[in-house]
PDB file of N, CA and C in Angstrom:
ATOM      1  N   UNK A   1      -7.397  41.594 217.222  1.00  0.00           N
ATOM      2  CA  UNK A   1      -7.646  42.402 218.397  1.00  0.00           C
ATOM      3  C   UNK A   1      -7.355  43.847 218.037  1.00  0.00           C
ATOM      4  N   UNK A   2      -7.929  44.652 218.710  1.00  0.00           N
ATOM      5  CA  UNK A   2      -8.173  46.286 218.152  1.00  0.00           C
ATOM      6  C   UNK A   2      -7.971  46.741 219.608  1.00  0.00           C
ATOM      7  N   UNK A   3      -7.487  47.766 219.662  1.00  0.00           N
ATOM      8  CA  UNK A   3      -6.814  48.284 221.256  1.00  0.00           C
ATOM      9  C   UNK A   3      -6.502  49.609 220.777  1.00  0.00           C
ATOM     10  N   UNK A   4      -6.063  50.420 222.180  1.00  0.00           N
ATOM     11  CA  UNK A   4      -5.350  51.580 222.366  1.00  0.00           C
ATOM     12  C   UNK A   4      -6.269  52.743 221.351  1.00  0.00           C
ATOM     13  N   UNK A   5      -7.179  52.579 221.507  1.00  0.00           N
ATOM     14  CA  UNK A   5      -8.195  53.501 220.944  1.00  0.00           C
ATOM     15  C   UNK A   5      -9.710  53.760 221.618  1.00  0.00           C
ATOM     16  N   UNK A   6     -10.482  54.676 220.791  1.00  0.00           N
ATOM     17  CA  UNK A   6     -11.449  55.311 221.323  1.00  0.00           C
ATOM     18  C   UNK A   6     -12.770  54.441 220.938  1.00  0.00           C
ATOM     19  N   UNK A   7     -13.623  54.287 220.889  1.00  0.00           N
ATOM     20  CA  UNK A   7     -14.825  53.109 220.769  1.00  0.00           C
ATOM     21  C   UNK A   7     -15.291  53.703 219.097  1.00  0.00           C
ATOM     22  N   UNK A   8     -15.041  54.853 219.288  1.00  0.00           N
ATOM     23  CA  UNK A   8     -15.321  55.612 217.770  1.00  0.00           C
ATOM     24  C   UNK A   8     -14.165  55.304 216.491  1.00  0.00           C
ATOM     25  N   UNK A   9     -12.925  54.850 216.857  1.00  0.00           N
ATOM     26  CA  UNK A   9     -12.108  54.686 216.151  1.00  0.00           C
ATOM     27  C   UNK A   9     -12.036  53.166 215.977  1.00  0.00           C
ATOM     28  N   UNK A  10     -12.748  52.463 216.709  1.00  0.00           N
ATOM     29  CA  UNK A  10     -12.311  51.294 217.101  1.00  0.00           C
ATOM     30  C   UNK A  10     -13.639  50.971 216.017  1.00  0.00           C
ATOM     31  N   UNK A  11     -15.031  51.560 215.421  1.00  0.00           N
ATOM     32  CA  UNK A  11     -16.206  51.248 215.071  1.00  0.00           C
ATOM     33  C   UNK A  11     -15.430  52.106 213.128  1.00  0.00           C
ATOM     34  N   UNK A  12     -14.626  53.033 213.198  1.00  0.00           N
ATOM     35  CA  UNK A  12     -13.795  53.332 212.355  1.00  0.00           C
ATOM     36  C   UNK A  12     -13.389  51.702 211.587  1.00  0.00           C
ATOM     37  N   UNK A  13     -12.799  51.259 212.514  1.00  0.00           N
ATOM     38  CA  UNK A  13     -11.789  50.452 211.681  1.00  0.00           C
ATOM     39  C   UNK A  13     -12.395  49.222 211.723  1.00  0.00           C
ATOM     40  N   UNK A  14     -13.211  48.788 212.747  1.00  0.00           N
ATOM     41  CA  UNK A  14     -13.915  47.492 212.214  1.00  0.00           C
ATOM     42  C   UNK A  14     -14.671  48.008 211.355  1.00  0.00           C
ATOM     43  N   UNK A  15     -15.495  48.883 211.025  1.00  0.00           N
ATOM     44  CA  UNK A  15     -16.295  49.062 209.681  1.00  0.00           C
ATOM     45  C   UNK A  15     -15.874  48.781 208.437  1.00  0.00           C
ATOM     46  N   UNK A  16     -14.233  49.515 208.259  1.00  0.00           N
ATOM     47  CA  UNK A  16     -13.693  48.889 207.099  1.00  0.00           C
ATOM     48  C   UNK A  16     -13.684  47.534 206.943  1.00  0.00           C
ATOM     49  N   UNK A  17     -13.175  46.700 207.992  1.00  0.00           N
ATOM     50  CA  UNK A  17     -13.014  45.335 208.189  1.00  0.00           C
ATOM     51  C   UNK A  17     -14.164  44.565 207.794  1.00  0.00           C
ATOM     52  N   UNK A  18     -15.422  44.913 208.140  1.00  0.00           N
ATOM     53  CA  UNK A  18     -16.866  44.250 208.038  1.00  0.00           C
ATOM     54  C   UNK A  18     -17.133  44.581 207.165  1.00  0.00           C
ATOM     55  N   UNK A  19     -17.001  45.253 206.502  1.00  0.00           N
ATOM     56  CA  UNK A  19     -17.375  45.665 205.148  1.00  0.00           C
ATOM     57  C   UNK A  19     -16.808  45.348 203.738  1.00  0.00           C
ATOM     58  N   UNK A  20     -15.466  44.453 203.883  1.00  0.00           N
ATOM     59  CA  UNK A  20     -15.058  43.636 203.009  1.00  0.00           C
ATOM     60  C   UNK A  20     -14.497  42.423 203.577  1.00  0.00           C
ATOM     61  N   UNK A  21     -14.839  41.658 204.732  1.00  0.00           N
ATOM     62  CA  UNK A  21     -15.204  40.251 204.626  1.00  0.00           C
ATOM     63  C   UNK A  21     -16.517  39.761 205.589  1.00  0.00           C
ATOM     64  N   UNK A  22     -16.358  38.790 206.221  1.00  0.00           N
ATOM     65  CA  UNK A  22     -17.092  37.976 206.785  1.00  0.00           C
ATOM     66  C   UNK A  22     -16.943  38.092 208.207  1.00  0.00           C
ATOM     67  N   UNK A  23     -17.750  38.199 209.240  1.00  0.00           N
ATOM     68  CA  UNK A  23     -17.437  38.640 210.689  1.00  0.00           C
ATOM     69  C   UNK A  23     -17.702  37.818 211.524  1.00  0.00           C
ATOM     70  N   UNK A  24     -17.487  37.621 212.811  1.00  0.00           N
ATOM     71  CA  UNK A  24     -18.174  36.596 213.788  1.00  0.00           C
ATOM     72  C   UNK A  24     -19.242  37.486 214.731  1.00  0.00           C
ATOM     73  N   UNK A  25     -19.269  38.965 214.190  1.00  0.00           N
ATOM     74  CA  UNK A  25     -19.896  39.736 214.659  1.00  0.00           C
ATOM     75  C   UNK A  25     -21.054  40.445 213.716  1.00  0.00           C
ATOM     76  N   UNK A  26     -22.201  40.767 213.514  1.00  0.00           N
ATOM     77  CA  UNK A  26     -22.789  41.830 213.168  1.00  0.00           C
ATOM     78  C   UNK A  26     -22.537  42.674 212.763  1.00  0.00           C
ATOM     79  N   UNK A  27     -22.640  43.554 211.411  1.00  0.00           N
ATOM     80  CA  UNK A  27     -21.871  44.970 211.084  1.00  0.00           C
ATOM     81  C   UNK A  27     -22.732  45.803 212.268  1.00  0.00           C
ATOM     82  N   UNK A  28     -23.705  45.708 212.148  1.00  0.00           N
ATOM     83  CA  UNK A  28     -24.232  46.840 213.310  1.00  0.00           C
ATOM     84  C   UNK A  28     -23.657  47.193 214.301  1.00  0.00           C
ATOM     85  N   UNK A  29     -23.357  45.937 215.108  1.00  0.00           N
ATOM     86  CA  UNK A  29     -22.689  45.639 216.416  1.00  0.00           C
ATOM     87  C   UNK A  29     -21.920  47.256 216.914  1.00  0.00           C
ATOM     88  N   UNK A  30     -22.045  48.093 217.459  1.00  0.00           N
ATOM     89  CA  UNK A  30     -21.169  49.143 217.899  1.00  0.00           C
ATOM     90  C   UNK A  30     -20.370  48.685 218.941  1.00  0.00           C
ATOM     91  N   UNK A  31     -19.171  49.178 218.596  1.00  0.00           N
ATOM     92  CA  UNK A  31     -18.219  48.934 219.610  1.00  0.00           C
ATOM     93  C   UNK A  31     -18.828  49.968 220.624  1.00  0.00           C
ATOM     94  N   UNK A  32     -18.487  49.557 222.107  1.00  0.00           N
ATOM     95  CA  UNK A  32     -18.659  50.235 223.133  1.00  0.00           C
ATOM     96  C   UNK A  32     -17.447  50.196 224.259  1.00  0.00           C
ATOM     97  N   UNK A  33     -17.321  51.165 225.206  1.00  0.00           N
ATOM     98  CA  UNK A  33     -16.400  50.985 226.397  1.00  0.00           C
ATOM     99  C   UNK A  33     -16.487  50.450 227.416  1.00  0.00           C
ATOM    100  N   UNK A  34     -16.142  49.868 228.377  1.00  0.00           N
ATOM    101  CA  UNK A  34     -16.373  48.649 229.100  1.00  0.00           C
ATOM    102  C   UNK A  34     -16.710  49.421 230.513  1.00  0.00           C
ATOM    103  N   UNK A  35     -16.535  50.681 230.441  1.00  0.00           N
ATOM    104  CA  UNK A  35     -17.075  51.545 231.770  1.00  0.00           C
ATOM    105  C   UNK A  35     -16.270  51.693 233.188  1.00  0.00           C
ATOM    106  N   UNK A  36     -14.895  50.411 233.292  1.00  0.00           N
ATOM    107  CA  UNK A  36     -14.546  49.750 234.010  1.00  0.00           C
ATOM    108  C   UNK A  36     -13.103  50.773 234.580  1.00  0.00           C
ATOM    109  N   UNK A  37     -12.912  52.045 233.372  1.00  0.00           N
ATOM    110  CA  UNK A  37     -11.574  52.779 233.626  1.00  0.00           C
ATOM    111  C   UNK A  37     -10.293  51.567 233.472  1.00  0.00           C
ATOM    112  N   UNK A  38     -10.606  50.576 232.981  1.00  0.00           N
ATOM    113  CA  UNK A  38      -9.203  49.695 232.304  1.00  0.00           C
ATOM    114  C   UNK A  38      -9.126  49.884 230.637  1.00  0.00           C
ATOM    115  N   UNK A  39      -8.366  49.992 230.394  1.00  0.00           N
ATOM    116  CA  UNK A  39      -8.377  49.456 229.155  1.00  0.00           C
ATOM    117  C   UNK A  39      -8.968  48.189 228.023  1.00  0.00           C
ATOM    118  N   UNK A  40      -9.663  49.100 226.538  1.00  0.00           N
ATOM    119  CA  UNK A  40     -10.753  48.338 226.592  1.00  0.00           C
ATOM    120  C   UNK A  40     -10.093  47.847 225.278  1.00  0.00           C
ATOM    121  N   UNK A  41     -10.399  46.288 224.690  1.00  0.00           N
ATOM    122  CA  UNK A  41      -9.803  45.430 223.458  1.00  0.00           C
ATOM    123  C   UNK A  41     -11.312  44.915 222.650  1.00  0.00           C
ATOM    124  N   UNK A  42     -10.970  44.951 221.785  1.00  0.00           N
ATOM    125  CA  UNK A  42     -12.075  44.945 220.795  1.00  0.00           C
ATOM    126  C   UNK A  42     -11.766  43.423 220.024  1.00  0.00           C
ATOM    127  N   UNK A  43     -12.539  42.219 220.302  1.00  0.00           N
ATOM    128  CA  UNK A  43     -11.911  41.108 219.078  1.00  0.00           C
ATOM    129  C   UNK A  43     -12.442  40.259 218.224  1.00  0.00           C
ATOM    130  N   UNK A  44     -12.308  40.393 217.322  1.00  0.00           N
ATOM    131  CA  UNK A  44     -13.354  39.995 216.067  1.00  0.00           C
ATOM    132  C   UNK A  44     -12.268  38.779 214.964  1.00  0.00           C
ATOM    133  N   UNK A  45     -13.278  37.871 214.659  1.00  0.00           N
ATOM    134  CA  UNK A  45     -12.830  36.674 214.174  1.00  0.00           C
ATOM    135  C   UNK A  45     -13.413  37.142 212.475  1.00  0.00           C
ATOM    136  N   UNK A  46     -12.286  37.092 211.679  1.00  0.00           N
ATOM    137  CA  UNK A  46     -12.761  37.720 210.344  1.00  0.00           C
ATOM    138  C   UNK A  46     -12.352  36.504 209.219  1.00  0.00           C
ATOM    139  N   UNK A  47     -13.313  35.776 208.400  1.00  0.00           N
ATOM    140  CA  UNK A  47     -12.626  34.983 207.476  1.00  0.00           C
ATOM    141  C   UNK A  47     -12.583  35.631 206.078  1.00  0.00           C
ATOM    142  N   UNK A  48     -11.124  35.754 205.781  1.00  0.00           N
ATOM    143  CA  UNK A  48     -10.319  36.370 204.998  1.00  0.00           C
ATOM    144  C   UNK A  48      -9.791  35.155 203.625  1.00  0.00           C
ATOM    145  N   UNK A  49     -10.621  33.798 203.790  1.00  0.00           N
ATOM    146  CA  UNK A  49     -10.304  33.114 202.967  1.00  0.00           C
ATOM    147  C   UNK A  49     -10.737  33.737 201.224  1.00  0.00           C
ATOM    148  N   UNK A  50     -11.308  34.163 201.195  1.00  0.00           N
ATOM    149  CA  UNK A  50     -12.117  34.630 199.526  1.00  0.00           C
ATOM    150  C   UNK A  50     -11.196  35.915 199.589  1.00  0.00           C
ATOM    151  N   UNK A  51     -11.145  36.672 198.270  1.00  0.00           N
ATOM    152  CA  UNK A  51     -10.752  37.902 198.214  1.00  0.00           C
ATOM    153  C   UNK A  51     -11.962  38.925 198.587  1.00  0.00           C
ATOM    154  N   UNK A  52     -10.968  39.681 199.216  1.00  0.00           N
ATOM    155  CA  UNK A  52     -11.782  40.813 199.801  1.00  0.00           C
ATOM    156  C   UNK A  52     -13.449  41.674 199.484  1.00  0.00           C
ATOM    157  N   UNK A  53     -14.394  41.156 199.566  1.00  0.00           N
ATOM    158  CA  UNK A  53     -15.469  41.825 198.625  1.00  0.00           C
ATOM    159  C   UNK A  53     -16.368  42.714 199.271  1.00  0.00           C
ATOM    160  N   UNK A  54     -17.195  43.256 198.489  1.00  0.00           N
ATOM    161  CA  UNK A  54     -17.933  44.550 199.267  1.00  0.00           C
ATOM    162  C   UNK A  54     -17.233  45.915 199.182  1.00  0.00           C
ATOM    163  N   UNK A  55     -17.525  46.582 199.999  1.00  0.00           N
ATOM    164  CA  UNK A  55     -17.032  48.148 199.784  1.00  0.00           C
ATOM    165  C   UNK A  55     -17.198  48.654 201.399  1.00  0.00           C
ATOM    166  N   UNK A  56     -16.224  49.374 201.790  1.00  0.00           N
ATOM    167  CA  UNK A  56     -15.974  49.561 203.420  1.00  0.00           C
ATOM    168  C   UNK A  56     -16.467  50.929 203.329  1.00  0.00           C
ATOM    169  N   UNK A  57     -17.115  51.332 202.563  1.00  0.00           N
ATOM    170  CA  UNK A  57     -18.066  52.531 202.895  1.00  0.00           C
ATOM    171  C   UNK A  57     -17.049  53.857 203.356  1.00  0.00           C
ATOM    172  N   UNK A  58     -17.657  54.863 203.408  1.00  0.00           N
ATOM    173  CA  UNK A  58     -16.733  56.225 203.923  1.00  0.00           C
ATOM    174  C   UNK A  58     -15.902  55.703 205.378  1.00  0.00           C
ATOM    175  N   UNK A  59     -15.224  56.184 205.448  1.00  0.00           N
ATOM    176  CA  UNK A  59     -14.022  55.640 206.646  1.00  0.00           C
ATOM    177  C   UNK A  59     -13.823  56.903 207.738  1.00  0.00           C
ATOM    178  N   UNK A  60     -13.881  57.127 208.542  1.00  0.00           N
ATOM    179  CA  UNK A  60     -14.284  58.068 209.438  1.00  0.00           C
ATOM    180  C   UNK A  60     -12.506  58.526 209.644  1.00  0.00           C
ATOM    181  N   UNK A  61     -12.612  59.645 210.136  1.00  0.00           N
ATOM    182  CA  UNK A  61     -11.009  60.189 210.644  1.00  0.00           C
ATOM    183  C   UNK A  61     -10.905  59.658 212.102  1.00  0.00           C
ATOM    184  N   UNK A  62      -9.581  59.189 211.634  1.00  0.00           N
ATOM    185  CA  UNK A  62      -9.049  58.767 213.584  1.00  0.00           C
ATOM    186  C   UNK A  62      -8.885  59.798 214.423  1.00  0.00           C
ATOM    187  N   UNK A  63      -9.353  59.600 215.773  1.00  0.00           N
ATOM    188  CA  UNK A  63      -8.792  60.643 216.679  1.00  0.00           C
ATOM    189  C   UNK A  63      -7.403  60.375 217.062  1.00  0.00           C
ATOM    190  N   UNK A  64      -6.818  59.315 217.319  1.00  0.00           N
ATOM    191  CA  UNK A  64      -6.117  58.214 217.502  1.00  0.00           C
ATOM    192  C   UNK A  64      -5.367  57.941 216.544  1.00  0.00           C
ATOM    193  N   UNK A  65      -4.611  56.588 216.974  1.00  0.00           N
ATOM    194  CA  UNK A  65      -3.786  55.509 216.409  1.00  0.00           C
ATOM    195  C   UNK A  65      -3.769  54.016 217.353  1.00  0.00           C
ATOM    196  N   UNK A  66      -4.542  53.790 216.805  1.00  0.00           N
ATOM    197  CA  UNK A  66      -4.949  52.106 217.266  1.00  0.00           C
ATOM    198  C   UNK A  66      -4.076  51.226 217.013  1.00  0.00           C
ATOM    199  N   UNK A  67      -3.740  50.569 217.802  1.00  0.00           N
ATOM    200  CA  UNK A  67      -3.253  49.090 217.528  1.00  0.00           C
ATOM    201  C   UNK A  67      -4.059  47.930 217.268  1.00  0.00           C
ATOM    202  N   UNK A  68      -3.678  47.552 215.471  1.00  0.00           N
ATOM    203  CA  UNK A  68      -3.936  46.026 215.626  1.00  0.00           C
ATOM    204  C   UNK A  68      -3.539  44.827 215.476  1.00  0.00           C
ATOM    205  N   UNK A  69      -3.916  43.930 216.089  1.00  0.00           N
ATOM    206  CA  UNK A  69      -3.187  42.814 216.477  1.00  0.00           C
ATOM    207  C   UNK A  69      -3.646  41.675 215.908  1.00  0.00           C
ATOM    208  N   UNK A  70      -2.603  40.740 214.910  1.00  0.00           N
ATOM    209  CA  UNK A  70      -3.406  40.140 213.897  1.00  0.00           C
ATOM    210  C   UNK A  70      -2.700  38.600 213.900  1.00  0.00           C
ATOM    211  N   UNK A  71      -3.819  37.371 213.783  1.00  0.00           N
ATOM    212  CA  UNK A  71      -2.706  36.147 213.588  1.00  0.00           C
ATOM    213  C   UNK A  71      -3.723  35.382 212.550  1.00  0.00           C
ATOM    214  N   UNK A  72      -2.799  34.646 211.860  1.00  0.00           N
ATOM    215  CA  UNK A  72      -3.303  33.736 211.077  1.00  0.00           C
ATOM    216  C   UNK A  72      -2.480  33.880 210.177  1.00  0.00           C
ATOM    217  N   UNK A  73      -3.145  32.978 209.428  1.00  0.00           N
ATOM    218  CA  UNK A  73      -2.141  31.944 207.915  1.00  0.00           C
ATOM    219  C   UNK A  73      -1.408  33.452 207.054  1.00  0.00           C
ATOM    220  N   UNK A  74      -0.551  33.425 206.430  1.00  0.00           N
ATOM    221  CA  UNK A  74       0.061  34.484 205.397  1.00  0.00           C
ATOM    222  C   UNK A  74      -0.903  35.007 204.451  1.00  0.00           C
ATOM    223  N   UNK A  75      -1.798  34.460 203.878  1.00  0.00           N
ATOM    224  CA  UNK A  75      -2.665  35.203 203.086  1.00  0.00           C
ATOM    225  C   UNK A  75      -3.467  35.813 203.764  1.00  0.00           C
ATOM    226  N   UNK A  76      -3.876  35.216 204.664  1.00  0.00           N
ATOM    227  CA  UNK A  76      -5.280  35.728 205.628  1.00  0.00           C
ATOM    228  C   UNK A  76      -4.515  37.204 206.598  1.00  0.00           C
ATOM    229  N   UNK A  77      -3.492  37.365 206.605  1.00  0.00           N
ATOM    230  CA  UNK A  77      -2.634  37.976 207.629  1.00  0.00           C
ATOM    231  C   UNK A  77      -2.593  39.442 206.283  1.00  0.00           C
ATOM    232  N   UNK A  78      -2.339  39.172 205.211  1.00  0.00           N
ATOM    233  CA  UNK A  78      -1.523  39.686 203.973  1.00  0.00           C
ATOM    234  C   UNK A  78      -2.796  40.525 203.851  1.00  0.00           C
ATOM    235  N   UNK A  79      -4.263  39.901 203.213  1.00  0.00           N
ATOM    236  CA  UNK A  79      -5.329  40.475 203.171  1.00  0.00           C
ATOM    237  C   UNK A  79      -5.431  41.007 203.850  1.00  0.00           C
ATOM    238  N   UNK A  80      -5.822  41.047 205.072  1.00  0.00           N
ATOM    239  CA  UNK A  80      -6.585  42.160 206.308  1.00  0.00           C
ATOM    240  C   UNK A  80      -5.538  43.218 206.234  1.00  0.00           C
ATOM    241  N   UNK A  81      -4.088  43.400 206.104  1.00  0.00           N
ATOM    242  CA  UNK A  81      -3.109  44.434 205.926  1.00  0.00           C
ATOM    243  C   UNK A  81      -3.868  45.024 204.934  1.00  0.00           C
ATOM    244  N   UNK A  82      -3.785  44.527 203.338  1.00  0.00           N
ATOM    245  CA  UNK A  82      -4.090  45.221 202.745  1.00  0.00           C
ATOM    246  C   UNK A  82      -5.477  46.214 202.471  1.00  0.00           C
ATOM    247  N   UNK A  83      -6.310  45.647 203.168  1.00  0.00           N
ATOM    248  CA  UNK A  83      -7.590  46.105 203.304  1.00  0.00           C
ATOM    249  C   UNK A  83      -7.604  47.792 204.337  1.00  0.00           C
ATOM    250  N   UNK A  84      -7.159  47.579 205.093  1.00  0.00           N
ATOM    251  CA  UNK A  84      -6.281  48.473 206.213  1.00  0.00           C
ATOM    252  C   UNK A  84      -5.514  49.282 205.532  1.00  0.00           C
ATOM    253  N   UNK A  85      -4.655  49.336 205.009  1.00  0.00           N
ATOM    254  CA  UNK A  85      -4.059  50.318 204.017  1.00  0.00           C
ATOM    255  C   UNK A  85      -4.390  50.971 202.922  1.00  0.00           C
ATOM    256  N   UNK A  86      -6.067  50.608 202.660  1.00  0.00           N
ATOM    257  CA  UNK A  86      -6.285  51.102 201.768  1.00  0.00           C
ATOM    258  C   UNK A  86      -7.146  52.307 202.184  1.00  0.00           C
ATOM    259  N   UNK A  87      -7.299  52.414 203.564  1.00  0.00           N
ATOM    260  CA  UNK A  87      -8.392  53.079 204.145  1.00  0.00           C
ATOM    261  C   UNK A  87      -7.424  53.917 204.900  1.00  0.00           C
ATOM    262  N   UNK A  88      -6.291  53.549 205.714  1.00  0.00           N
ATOM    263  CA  UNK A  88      -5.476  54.196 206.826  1.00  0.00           C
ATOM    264  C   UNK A  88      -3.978  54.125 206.695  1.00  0.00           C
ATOM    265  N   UNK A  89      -3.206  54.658 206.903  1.00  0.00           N
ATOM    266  CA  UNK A  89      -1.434  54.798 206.947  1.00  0.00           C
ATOM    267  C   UNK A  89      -1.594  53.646 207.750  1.00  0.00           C
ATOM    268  N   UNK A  90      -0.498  52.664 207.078  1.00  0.00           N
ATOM    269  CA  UNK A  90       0.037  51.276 208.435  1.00  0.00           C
ATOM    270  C   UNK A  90       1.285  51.513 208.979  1.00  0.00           C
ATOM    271  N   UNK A  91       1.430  51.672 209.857  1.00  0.00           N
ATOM    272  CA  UNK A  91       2.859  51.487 210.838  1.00  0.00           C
ATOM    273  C   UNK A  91       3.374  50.073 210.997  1.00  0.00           C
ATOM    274  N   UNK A  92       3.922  49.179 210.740  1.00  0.00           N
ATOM    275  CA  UNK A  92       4.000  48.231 210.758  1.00  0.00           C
ATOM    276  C   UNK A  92       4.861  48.213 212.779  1.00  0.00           C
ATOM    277  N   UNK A  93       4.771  47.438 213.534  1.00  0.00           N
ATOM    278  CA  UNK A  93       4.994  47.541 214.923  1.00  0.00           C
ATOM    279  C   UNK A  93       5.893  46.382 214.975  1.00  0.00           C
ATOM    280  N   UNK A  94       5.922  45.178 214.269  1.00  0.00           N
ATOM    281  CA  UNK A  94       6.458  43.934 214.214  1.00  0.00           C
ATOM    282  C   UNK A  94       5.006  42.722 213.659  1.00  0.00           C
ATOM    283  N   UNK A  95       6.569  41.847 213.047  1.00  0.00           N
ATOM    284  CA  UNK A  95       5.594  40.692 212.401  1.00  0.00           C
ATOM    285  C   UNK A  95       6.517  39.766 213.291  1.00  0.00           C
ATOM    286  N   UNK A  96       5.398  38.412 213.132  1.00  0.00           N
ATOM    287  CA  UNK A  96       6.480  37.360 213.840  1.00  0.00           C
ATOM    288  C   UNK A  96       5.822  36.302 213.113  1.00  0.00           C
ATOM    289  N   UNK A  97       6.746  35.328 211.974  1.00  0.00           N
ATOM    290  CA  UNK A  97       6.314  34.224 211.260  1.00  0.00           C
ATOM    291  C   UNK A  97       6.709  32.666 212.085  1.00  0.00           C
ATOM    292  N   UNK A  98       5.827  31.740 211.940  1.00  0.00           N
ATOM    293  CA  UNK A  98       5.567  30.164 212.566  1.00  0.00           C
ATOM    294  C   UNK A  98       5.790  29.601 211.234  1.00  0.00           C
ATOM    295  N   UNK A  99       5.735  28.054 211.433  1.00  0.00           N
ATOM    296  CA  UNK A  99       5.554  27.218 210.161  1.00  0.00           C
ATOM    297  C   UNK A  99       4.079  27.731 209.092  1.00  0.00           C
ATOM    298  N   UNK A 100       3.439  27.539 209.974  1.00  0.00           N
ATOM    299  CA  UNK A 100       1.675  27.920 209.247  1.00  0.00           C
ATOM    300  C   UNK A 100       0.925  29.218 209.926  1.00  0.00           C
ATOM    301  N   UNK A 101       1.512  30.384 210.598  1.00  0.00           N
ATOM    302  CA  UNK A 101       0.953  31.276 211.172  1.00  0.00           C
ATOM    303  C   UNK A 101       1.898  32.289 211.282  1.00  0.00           C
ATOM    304  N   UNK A 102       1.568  33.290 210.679  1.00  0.00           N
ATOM    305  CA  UNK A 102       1.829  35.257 211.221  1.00  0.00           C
ATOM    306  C   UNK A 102       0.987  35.812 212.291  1.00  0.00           C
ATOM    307  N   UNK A 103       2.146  36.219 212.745  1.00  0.00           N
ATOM    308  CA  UNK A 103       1.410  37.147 214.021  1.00  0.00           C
ATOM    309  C   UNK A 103       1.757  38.649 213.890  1.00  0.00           C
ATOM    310  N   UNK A 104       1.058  39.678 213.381  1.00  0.00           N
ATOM    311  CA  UNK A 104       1.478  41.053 213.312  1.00  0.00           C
ATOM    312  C   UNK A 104       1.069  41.853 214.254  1.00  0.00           C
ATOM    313  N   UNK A 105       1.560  43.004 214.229  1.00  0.00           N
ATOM    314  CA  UNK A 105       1.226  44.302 215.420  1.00  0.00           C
ATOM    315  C   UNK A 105       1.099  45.411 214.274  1.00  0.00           C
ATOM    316  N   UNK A 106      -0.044  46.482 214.359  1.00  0.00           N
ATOM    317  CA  UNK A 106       0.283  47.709 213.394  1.00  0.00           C
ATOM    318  C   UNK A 106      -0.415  48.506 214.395  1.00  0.00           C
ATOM    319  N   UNK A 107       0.072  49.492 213.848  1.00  0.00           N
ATOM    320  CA  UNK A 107      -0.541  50.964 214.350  1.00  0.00           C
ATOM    321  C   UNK A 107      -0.795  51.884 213.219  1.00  0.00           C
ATOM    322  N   UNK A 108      -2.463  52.381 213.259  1.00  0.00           N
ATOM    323  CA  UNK A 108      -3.082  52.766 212.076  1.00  0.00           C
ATOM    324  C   UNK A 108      -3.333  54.475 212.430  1.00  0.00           C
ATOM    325  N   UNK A 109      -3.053  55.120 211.468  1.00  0.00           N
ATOM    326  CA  UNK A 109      -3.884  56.608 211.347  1.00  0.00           C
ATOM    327  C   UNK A 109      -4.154  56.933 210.091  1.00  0.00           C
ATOM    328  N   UNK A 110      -5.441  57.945 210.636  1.00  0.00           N
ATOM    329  CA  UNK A 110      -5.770  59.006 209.053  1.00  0.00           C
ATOM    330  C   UNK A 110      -4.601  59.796 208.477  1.00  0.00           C
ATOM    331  N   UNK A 111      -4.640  59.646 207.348  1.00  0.00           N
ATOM    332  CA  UNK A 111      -3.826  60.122 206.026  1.00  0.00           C
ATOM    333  C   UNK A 111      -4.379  60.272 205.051  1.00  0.00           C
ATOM    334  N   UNK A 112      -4.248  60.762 204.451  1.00  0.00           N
ATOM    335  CA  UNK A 112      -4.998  61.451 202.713  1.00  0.00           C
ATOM    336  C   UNK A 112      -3.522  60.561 201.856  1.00  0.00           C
ATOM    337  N   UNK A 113      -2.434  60.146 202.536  1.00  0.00           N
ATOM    338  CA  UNK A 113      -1.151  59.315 201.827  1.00  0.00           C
ATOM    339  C   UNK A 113      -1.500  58.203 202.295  1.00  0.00           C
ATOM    340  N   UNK A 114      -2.225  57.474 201.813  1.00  0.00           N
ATOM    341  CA  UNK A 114      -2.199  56.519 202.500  1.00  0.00           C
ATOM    342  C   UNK A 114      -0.835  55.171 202.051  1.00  0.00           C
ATOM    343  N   UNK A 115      -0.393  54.975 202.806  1.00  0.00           N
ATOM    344  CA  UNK A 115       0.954  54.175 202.495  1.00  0.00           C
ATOM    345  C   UNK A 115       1.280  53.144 203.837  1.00  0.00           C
ATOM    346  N   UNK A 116       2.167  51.943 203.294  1.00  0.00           N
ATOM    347  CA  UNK A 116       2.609  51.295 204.502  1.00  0.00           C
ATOM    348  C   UNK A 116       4.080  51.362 204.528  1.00  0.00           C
ATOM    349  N   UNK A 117       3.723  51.157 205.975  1.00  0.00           N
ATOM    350  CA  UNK A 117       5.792  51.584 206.323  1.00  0.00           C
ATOM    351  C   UNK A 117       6.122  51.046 207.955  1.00  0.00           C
ATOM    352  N   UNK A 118       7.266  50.530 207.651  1.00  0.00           N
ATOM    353  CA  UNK A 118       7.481  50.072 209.163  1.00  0.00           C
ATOM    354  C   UNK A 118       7.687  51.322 209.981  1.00  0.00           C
ATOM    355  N   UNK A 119       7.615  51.565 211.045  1.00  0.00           N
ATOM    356  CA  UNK A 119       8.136  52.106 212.139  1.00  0.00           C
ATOM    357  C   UNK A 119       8.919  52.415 213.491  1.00  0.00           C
TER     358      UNK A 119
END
């Protein structure tokens, strides 16, 4: 899930995402705003089983700092971080580990450093 951002930041960071794995969505697909004056969540089912392939293309500057919200198995959880950090500064927000499932929170911005770090 992708939140607390602008539809432009939100098409930012799924681009990276679609662009090195597999989507339940369309790369085309533009994120849009829901028109509704609530707050709008963006959620995309990504299989992260293979290593990361492709190339996430130029990465646009955030206006923002998005939250994203991530669950699944430790590798699949581990990958999509790293993919994300290679494009944007990670804030790490909290992780929360199960027997067979991570659940993370990050908050992403543009940096020319790009680095991860809790917050």
């Amino acid at each position: 899930m992708l939140g607390d951002c602008s539809a432009a930041d939100a098409k930012s960071v799924l681009s990276v995402l679609c662009g090195r794995f597999t989507a339940d969505r369309e790369r085309a697909d533009e994120p849009h705003e829901s028109g509704s004056g609530r707050p709008t969540v963006w959620t995309v089912l990504f299989d992260t089983a293979g290593d990361p392939s492709g190339t996430a293309g130029p990465v646009g500057e955030l206006s923002g700092q998005p939250v994203v919200e991530a669950q699944g198995g430790p590798l699949a959880t581990q990958r999509l971080r790293e993919v994300l950090a290679a494009a944007f500064t990670v804030h790490e927000l909290g992780t929360e580990a199960g027997d067979q499932e991570v659940q993370m929170k990050l908050r992403l911005d543009s940096s020319t450093a790009h680095e991860t770090r809790s917050a």
